[in-house]
Protein backbone atom coordinates (compact mmCIF):
# COMPACT_ATOMS: atom_id res chain seq x y z
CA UNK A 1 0.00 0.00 0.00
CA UNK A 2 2.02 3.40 -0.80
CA UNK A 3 0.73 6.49 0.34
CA UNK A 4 1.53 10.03 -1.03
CA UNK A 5 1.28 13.45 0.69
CA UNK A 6 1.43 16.40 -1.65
CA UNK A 7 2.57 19.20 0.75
CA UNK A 8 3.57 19.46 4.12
CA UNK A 9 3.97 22.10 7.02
CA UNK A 10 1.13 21.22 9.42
CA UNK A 11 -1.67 18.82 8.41
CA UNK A 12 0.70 16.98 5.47
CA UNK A 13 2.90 15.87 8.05
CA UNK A 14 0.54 14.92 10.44
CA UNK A 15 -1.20 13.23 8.43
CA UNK A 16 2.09 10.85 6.99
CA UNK A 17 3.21 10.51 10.84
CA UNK A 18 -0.49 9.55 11.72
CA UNK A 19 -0.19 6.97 8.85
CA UNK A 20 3.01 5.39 9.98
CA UNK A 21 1.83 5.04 13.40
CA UNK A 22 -1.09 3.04 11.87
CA UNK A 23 0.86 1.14 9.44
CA UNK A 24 4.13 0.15 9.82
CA UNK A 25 4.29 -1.14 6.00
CA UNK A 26 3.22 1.25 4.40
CA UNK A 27 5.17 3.34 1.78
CA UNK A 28 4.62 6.77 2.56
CA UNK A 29 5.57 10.07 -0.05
CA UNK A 30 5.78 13.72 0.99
CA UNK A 31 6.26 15.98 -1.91
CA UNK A 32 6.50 19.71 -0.34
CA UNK A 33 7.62 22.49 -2.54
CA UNK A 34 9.45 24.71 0.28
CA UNK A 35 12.73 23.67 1.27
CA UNK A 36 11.11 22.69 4.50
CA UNK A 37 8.74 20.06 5.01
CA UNK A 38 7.67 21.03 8.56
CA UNK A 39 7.38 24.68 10.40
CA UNK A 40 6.55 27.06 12.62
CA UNK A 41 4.32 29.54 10.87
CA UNK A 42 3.24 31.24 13.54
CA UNK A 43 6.38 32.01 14.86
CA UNK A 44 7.67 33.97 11.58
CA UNK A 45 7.02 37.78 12.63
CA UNK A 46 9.01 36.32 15.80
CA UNK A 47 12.12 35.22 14.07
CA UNK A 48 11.98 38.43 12.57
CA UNK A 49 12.98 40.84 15.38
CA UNK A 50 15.36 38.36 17.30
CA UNK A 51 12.78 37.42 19.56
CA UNK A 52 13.15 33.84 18.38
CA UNK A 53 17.03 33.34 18.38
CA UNK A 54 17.99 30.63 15.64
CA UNK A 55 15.32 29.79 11.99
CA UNK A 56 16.36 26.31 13.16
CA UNK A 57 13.60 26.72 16.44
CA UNK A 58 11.04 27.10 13.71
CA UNK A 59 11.49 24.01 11.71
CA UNK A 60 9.66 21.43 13.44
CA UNK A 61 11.09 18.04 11.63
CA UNK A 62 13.94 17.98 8.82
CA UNK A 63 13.76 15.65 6.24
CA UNK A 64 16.26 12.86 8.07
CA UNK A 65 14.06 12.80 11.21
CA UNK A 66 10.73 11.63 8.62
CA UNK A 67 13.17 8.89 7.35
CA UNK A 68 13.98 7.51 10.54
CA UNK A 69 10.29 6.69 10.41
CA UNK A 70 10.96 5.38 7.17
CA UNK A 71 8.79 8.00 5.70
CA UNK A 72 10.08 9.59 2.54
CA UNK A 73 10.38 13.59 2.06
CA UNK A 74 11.61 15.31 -0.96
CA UNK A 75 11.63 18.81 -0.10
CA UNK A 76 12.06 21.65 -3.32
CA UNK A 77 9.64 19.19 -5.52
CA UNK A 78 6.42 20.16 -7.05
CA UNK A 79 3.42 18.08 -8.10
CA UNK A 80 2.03 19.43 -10.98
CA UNK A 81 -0.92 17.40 -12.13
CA UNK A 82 -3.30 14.44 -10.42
CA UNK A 83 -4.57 12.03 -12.39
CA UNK A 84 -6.98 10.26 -10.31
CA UNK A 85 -8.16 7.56 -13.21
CA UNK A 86 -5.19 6.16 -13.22
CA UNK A 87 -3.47 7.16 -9.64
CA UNK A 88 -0.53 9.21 -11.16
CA UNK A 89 1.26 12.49 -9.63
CA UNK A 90 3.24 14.48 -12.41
CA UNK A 91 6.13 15.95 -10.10
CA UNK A 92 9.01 18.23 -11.04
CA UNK A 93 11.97 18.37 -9.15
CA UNK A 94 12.65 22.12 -8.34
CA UNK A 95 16.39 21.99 -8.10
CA UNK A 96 17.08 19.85 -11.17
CA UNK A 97 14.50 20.46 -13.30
CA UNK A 98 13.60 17.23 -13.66
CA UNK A 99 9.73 15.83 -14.37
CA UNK A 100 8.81 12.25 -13.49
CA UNK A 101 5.61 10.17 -12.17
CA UNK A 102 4.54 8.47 -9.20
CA UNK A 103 2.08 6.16 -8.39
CA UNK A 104 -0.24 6.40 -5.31
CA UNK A 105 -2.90 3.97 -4.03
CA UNK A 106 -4.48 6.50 -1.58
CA UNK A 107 -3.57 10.33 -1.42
CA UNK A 108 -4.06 13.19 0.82
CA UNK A 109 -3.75 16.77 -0.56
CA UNK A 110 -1.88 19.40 1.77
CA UNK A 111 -1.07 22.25 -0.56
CA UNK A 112 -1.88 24.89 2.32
CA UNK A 113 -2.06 28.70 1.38
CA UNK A 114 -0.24 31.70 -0.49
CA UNK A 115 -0.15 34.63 0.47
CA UNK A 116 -1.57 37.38 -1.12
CA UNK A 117 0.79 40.15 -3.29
CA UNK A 118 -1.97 42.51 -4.71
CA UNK A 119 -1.56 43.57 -8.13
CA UNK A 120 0.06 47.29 -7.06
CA UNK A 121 2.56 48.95 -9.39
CA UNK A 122 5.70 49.14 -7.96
CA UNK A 123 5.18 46.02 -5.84
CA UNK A 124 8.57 44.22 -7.64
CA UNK A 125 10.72 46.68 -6.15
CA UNK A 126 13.49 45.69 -3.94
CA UNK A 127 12.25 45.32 -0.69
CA UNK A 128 8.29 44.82 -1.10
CA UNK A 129 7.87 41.25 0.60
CA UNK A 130 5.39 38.90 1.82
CA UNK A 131 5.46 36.53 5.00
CA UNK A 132 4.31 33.01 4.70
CA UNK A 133 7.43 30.69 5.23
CA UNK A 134 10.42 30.54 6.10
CA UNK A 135 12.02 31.61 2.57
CA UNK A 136 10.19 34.74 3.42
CA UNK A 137 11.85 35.71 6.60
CA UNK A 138 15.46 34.65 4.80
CA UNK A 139 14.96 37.12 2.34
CA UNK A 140 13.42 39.82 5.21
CA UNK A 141 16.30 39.35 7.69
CA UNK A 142 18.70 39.09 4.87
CA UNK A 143 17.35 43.03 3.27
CA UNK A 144 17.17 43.98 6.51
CA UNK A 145 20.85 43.26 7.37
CA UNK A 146 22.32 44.72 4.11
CA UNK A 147 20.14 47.98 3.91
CA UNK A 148 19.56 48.27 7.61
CA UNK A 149 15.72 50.07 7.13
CA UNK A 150 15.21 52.59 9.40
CA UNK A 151 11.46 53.52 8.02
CA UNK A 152 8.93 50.35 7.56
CA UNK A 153 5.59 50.25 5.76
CA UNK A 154 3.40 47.35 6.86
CA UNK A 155 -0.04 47.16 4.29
CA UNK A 156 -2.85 44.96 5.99
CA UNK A 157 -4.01 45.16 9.11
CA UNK A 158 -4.93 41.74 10.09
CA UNK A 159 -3.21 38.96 12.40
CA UNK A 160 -0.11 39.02 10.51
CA UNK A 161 0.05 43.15 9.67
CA UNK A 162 -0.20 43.46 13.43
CA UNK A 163 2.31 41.06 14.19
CA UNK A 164 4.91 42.30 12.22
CA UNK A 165 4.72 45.63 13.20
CA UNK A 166 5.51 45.33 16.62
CA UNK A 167 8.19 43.06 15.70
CA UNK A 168 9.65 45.47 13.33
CA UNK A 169 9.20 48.38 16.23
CA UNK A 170 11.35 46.13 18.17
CA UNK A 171 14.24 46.59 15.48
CA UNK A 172 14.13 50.09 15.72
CA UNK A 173 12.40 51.13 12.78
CA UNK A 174 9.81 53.79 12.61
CA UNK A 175 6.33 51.54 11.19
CA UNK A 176 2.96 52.50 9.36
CA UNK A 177 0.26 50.67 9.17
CA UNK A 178 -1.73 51.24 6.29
CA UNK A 179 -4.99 49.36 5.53
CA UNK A 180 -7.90 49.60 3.32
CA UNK A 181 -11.07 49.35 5.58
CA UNK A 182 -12.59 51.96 8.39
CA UNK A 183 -10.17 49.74 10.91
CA UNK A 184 -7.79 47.13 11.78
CA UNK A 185 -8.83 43.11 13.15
CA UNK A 186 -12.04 43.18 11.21
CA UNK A 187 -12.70 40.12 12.29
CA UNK A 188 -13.62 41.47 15.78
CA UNK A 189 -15.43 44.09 16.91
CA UNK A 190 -14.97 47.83 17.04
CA UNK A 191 -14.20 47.59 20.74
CA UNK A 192 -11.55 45.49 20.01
CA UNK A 193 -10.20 47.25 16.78
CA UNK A 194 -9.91 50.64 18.79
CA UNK A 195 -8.00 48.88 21.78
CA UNK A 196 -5.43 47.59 19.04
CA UNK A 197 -5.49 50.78 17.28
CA UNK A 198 -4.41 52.27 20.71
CA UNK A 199 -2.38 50.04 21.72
CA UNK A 200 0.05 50.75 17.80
CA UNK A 201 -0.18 54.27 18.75
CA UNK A 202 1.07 54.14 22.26
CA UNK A 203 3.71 52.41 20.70
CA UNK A 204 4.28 55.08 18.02
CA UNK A 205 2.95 52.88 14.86
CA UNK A 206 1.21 55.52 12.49
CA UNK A 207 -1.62 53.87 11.69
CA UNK A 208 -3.87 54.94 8.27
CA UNK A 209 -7.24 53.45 7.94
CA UNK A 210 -9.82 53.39 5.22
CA UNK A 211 -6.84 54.10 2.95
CA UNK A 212 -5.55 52.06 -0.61
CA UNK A 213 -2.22 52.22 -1.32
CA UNK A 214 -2.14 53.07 -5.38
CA UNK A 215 1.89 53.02 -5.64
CA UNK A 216 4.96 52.02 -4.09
CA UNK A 217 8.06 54.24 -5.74
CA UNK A 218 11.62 53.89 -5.78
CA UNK A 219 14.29 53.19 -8.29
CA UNK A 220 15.55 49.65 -7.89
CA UNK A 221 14.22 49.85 -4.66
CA UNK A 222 11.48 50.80 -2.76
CA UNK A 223 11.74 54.47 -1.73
CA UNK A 224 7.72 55.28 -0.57
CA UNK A 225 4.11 54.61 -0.59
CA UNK A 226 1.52 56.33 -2.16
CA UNK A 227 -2.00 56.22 -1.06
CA UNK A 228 -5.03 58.61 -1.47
CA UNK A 229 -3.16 61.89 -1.18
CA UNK A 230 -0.13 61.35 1.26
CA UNK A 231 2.82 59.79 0.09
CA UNK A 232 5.00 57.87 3.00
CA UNK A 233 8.88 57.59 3.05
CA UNK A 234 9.87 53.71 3.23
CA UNK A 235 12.81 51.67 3.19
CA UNK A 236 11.14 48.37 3.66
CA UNK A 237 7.51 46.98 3.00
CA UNK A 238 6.12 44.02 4.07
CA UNK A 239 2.34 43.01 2.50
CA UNK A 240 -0.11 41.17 4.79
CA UNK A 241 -3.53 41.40 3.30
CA UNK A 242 -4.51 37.84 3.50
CA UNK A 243 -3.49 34.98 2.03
CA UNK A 244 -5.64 32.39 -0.82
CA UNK A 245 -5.60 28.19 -1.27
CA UNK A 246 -3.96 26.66 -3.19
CA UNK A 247 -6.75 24.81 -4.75
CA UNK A 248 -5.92 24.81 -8.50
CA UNK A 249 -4.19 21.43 -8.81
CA UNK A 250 -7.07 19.70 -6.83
CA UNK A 251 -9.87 21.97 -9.59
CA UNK A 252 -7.95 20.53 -12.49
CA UNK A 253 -8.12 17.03 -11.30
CA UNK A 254 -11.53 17.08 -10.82
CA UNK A 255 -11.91 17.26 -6.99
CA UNK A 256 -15.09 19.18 -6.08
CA UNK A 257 -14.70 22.81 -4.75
CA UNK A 258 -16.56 24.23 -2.09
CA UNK A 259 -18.60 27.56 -1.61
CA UNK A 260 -15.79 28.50 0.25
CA UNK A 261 -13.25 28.56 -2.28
CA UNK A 262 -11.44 25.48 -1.20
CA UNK A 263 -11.97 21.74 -1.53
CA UNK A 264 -14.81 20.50 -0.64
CA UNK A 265 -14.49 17.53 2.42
CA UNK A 266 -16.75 15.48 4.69
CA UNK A 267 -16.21 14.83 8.63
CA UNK A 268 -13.59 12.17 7.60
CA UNK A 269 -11.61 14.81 5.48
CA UNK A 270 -12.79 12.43 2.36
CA UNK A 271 -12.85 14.63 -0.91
CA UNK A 272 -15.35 13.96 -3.80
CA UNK A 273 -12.53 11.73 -5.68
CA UNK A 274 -12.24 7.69 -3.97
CA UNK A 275 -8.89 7.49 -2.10
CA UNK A 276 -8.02 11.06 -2.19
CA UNK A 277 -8.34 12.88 1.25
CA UNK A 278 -7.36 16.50 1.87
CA UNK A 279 -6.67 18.55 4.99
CA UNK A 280 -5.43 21.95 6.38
CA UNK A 281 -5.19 25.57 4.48
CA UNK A 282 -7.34 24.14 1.58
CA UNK A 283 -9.98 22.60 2.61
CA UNK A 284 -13.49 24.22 3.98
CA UNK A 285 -14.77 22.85 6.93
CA UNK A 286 -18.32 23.63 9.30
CA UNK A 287 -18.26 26.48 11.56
CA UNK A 288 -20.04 24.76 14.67
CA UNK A 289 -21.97 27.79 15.44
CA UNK A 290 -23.61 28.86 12.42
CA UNK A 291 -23.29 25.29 10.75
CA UNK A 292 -22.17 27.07 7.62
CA UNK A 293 -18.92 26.09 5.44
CA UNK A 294 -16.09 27.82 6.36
CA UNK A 295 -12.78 28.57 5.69
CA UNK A 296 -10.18 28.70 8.77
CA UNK A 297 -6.67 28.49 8.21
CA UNK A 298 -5.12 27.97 11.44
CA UNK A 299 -2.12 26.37 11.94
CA UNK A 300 -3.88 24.00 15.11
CA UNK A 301 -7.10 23.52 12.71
CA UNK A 302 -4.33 21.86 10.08
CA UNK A 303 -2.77 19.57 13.01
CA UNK A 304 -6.20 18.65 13.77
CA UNK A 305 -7.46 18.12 10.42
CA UNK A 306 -4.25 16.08 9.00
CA UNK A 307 -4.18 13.46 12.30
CA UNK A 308 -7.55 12.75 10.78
CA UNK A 309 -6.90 12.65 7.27
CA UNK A 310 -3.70 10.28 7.91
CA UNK A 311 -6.11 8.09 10.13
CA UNK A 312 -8.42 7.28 7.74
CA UNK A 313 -5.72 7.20 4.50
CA UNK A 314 -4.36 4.48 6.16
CA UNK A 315 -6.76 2.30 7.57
CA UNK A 316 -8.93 3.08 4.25
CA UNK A 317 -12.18 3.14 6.41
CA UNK A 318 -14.14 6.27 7.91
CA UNK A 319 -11.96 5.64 11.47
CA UNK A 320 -12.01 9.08 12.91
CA UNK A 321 -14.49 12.53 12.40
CA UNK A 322 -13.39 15.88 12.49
CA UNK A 323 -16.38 17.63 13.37
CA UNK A 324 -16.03 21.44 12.32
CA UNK A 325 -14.39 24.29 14.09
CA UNK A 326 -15.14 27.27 16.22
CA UNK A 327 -12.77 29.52 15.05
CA UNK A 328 -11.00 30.14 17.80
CA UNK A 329 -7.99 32.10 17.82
CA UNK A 330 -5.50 34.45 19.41
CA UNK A 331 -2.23 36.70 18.71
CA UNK A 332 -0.69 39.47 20.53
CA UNK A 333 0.09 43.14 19.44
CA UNK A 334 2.94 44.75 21.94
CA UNK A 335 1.72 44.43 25.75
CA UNK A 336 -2.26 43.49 24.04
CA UNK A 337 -3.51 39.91 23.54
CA UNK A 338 -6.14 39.88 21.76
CA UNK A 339 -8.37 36.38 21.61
CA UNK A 340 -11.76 35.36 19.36
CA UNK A 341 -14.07 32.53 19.57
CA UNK A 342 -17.21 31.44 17.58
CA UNK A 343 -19.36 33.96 15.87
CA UNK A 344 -18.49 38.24 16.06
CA UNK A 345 -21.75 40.22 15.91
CA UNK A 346 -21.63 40.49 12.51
CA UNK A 347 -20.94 37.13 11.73
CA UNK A 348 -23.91 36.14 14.02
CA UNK A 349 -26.61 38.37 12.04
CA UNK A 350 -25.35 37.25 8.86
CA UNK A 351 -26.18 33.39 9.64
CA UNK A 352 -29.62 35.03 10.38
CA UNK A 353 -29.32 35.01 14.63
CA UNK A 354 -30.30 38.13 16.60
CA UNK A 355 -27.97 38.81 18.42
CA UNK A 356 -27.77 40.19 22.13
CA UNK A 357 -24.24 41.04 23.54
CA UNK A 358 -22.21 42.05 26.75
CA UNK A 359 -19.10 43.81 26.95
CA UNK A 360 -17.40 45.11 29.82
CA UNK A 361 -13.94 45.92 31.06
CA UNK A 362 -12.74 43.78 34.61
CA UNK A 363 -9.55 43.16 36.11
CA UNK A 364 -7.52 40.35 35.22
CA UNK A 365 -7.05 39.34 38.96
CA UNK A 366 -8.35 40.91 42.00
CA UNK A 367 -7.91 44.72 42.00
CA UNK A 368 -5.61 45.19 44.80
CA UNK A 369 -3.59 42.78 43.78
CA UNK A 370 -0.11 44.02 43.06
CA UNK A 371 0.02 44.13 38.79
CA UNK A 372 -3.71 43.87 38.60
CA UNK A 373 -5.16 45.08 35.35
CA UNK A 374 -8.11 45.53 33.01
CA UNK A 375 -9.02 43.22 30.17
CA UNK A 376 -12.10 43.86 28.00
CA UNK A 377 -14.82 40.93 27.29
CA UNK A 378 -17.33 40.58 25.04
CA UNK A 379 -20.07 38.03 24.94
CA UNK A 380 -22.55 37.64 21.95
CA UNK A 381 -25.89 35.26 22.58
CA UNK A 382 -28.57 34.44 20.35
CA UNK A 383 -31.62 36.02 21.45
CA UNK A 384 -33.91 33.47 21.21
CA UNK A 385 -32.22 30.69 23.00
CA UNK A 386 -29.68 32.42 25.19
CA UNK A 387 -27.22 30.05 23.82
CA UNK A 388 -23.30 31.21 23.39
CA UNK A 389 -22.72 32.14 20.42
CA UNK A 390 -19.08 34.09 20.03
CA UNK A 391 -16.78 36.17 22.36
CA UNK A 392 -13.71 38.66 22.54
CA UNK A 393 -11.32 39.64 24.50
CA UNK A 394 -9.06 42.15 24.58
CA UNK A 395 -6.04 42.55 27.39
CA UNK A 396 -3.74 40.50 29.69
CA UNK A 397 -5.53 37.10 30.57
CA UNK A 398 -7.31 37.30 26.99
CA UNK A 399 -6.40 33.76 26.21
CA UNK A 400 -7.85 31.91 29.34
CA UNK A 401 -11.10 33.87 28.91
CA UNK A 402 -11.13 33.01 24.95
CA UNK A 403 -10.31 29.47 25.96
CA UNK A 404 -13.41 29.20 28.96
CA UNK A 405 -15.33 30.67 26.45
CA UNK A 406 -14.41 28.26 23.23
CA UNK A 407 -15.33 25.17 25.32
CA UNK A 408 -18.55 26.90 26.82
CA UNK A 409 -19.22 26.98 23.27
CA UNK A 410 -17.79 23.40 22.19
CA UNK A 411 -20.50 22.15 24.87
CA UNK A 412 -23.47 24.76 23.87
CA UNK A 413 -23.69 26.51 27.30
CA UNK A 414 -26.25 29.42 27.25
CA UNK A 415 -25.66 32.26 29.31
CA UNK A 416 -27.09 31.02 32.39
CA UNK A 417 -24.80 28.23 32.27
CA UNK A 418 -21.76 30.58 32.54
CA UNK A 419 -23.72 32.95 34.99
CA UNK A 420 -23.12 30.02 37.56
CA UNK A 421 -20.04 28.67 35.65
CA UNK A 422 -17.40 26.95 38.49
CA UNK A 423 -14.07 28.73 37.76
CA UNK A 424 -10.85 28.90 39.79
CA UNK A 425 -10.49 32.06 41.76
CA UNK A 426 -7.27 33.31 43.87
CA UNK A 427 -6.06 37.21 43.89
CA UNK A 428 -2.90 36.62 41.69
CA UNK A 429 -4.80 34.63 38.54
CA UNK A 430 -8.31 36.05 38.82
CA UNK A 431 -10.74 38.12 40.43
CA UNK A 432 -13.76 36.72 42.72
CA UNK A 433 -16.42 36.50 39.93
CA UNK A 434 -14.16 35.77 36.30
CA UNK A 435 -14.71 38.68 33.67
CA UNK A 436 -16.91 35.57 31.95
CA UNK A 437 -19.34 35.34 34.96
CA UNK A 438 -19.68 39.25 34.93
CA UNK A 439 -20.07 39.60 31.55
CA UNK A 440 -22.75 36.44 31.61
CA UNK A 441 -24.80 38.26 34.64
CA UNK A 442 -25.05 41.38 32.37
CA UNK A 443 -26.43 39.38 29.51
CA UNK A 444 -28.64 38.11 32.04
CA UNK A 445 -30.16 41.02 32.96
CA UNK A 446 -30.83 42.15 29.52
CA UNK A 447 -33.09 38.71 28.45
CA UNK A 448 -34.77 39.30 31.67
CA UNK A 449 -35.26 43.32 31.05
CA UNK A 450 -36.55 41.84 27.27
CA UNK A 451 -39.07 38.81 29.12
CA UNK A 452 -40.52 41.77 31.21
CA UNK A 453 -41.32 43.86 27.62
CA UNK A 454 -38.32 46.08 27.78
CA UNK A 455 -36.24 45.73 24.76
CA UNK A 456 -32.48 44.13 25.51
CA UNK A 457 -29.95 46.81 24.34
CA UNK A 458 -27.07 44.87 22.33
């Protein structure tokens, strides 16, 4: 029985290690086009500013650690067609040039996410970049040590925008933040998105919203940005405005796409096409509140997804489910965490819920506690059931409230349940009643202000 993985990083890997746990015999394939079959995404923005020492901390496994588990990795190779008829991978070898075939008798499709280089003149310059692996940061780090930047233009203001500009504050450089809509982290709130916005300019990041950039300039190399009708000096730019699957080998070979935009799967990871799985960046999945496709690329999500995928590859039989996703994530932004689970407001009306929220702002631990401070919580209901439906957080101690409030929301607690939830309390990790019990009793007042006639303010 041979096995193939085309791509690697998260679920890929998982999903060939998952298979060799299973099946000792197998022969197992990973074709990954970056030089590195296994990383640290996540930690990119990190490597960036020093903060994580050595590239080597963010390569999870090298090639020779998969073949001491007799599984076979050839890094820098490309698979360029599917034929699922006949069980065929076209592959070119990136270093040689080389084109050959392989055979497969069950396959999983990894091929992740790009990012996204929008189509702005100027945007070949020397020193306009992405971030999405490793090769990425090499060419960063290396720009940055050769033309040591002293100005930095960061476009997108999303996980990765804000992630980078703190690190690149932490080099020294003076950072903008330029991005197209009314505010940054649209995928929270507006409570949220001013507390970030804050949090850039206490740290002297000029920050432009509701702004296009039309231009970057420079001879050779990039010199400034041009959007509506200011023009910014820069020495270095570094695009985040999302990033798109890599679907297009899986369209050509006939796999069914979703409404998403990525392949379409069931709850064993099981694409349209017999014996062909797929898992991570380019697959859709169910959002478990809404019970919509969605699309989450998260780099625990692909983990998830590929132990899955690799199960059921190699036993051949619908072993294990993955049952959807909340969406729950986090990332930090200087001295701000900021944390998301389930459904924003907006999200929530637009799978048709009304919606009745709670925000407030409680300390992280009891108040006169020495290093006590304030961390903002938001909890969104729907109004007819009082069940959880999405919350936010915003401050030190947002990712054990995003956390109590993903698995309030894994279980389908309402906000009653969390008005009485059992939590642990002591001055130097919380205060008496946890910002989620607060924020709960609020919510509770408003249904019971709405059962009495008065309308519950959201």
């Amino acid at each position: 029985m041979r096995l193939v993985v085309v791509g690697g990083v998260a679920a890929g890997t998982k999903a060939a290690s998952r298979a060799r746990r299973l099946d000792p015999e197998m022969e197992i394939t990973i074709y990954q086009e970056e030089p590195e079959p296994s990383i640290s995404e996540c930690g990119l923005p990190y490597l960036l500013s020093g903060v994580v020492g050595k590239r080597e901390n963010l390569v999870a496994r090298t090639p020779e650690k998969f073949a001491k588990n007799d599984i076979e990795v050839l890094v820098r190779h490309r698979v360029e067609k599917i034929d699922t008829s006949g069980k065929k991978v076209s592959v070119l070898d990136l270093k040689t040039g080389e084109a050959f075939e392989d055979t497969y008798d069950r396959l999983v499709i990894a091929t992740g996410a790009r990012a996204v280089l929008p189509p702005i003149p100027g945007a070949q310059l020397e020193g306009v970049f992405k971030l999405r692996f490793l090769t990425d940061s090499d060419e960063i780090g290396r720009y940055i040590k050769e033309h040591s930047p002293k100005k930095a233009t960061i476009v997108g203001g999303g996980y990765i925008g804000l992630e980078v500009a703190e690190n690149l504050c932490r080099l020294g450089m003076e950072v903008s933040l330029i991005e197209g809509e009314d505010r940054v982290a649209l995928a929270y709130g507006r409570e949220v998105s001013d507390r970030v916005e804050a949090e850039l300019a206490s740290h002297g990041v000029g920050v432009y919203t509701g702004e296009r950039v039309e231009e970057f300039t420079g001879e050779g190399r990039v010199r400034s940005v041009k959007f509506g009708s200011a023009e910014l000096e820069t020495d270095l730019v570094i695009v985040g405005v999302g990033i798109r699957p890599n679907v297009e080998l899986a369209a050509e070979a006939g796999l069914e796409i979703g409404t998403t935009g990525t392949i379409r799967i069931d709850r064993h990871m099981k694409t349209s096409t017999p014996d062909v799985w797929a898992a991570g960046d380019c697959v859709e999945t169910t959002n478990l509140v809404s019970g919509r496709p969605a699309w989450v690329p998260l780099g625990d999500t692909a983990n998830q997804m590929g132990r899955v995928a690799g199960t059921n590859a190699a036993t051949g039989e619908d072993t294990l489910e993955f049952p959807g996703v909340l969406g729950t994530g986090i990332f930090k932004v200087f001295d701000l965490a900021v944390g998301k689970t389930g459904l924003s407001e907006r999200e929530a009306a637009e799978a048709g819920f009304e919606v009745v929220s709670a925000g407030l702002d409680a300390y992280d631990r009891a108040a006169y506690y020495p290093g006590a401070s304030k961390v903002f919580l938001k909890l969104i209901a729907d109004r007819a059931t009082g069940r959880l439906l999405g919350a936010e957080s915003a401050g030190r101690g947002a990712a054990k409230l995003t956390d109590i409030c993903a698995t309030a929301l894994w279980g389908g607690l309402s906000y009653p349940d969390l008005v009485n939830i059992d939590l642990a309390y002591s001055p130097p990790y919380g205060p008496a009643l946890s910002p989620v019990i607060q924020a709960a009793t609020i919510l509770s007042g408003k249904f019971e202000r709405a059962k009495e006639g008065v309308r519950a303010s959201e």
